[in-house]
Protein backbone atom coordinates (compact mmCIF):
# COMPACT_ATOMS: atom_id res chain seq x y z
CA UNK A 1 148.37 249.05 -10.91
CA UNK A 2 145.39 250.30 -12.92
CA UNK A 3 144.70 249.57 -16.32
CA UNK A 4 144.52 253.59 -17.03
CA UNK A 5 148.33 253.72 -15.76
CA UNK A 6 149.32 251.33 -18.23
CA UNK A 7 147.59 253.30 -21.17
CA UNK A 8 149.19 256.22 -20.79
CA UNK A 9 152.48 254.41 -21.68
CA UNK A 10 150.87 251.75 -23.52
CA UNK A 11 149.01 251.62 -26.81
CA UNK A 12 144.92 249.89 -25.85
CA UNK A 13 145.54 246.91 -27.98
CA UNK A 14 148.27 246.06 -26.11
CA UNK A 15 146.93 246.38 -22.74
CA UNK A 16 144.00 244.21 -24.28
CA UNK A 17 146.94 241.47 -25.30
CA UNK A 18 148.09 241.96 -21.54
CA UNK A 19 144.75 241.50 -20.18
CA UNK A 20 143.92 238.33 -22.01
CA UNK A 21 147.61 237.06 -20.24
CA UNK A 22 145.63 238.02 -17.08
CA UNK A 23 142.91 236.47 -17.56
CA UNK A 24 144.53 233.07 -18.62
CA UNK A 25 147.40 233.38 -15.84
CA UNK A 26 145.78 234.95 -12.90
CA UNK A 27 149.39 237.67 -12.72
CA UNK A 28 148.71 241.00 -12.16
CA UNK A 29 148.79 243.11 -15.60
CA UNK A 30 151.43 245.55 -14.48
CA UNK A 31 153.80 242.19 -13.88
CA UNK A 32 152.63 240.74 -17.39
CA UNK A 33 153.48 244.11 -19.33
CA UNK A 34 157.16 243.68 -17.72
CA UNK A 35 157.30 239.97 -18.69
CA UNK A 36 156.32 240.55 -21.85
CA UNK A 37 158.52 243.49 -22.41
CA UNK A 38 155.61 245.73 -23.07
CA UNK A 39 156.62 248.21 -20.73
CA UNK A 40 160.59 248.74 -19.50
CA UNK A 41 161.87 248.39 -15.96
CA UNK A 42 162.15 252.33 -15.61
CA UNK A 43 158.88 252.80 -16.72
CA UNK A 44 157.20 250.23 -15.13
CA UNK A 45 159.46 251.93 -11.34
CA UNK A 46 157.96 255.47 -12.83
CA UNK A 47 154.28 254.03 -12.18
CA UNK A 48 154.76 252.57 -8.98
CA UNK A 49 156.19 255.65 -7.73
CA UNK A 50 153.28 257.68 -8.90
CA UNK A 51 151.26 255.36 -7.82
CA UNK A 52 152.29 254.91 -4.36
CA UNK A 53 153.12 258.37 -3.82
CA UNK A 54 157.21 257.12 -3.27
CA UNK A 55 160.11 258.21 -4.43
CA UNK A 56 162.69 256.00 -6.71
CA UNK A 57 165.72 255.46 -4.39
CA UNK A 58 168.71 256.12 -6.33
CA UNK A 59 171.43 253.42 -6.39
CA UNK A 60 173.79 256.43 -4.90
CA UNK A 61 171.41 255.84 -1.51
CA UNK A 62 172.02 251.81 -1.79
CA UNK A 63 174.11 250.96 1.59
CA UNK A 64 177.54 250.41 1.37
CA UNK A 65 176.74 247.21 3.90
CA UNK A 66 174.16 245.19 4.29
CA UNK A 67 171.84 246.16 6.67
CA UNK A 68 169.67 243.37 9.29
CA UNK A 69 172.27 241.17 7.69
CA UNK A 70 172.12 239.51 11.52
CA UNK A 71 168.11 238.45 10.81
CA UNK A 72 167.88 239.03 7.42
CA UNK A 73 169.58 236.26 4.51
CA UNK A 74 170.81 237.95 1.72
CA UNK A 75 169.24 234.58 -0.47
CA UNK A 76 165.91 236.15 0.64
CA UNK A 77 167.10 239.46 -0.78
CA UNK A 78 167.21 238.22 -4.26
CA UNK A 79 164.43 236.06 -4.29
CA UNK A 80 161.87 238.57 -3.13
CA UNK A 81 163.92 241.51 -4.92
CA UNK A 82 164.10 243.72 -2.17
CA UNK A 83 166.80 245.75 -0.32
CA UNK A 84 166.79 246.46 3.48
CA UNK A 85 167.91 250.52 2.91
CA UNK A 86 167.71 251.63 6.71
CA UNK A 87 166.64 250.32 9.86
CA UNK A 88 165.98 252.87 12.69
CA UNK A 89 163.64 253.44 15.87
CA UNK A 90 161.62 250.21 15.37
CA UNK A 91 161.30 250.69 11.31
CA UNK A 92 162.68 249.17 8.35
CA UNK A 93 163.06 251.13 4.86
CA UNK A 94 163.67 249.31 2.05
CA UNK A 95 163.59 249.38 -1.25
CA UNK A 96 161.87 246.92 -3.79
CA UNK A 97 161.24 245.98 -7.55
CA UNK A 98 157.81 244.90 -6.53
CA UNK A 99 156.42 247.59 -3.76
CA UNK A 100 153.06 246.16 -4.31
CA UNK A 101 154.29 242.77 -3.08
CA UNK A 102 152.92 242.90 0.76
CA UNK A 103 153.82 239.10 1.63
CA UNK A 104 157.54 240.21 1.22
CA UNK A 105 157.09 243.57 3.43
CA UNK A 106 155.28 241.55 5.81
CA UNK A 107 158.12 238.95 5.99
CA UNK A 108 160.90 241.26 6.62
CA UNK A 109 158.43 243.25 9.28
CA UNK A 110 157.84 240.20 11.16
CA UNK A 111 161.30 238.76 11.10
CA UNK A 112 162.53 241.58 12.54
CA UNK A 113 159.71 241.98 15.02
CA UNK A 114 158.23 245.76 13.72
């Protein structure tokens, strides 16, 4: 997440606060704004979807079951805040509160072997 993302919601001394956070705590500043309720949840999903190019998946397209609930513990759900949407032809959609987070997109890829 770019600092220029965060300026268009944010006003520059505060992205300055946020950066000194950074540079103290080694987080990445989008994950700092949230912590330090610079910037809300919604805004902070608004970003990530621009940035990435995604869409937000509504909470109407949230399955009704869980799904790789056979390889997948619902534990690890919560504690990498992601959602296993769809799985289909050797893929895995799923949606997450941290997109950027590749370690947990890699974990659910290679646990169930895409």
């Amino acid at each position: 997440m770019t600092q220029i993302a965060l300026e268009s919601l944010l006003p520059v001394s505060v992205v300055e606060r946020a950066r000194r956070v950074q540079s103290e705590s080694g987080r990445r500043l989008d994950l700092i704004a949230a912590k330090l309720g610079l910037i809300s949840d919604a805004e902070l999903a608004g970003l990530y979807a621009t940035h990435l190019g995604e869409p937000i998946l509504p909470a109407a397209l949230y399955p009704a079951s869980a799904v790789a609930a056979d390889r997948l513990r619902p534990n690890y759900f919560r504690r990498a805040r992601l959602l296993p949407v769809e799985e289909h032809e050797g893929a895995c959609v799923i949606a997450m509160a941290d997109p950027l987070d590749d370690e947990a997109a890699a974990a659910v890829a290679f646990v169930l072997g895409l």
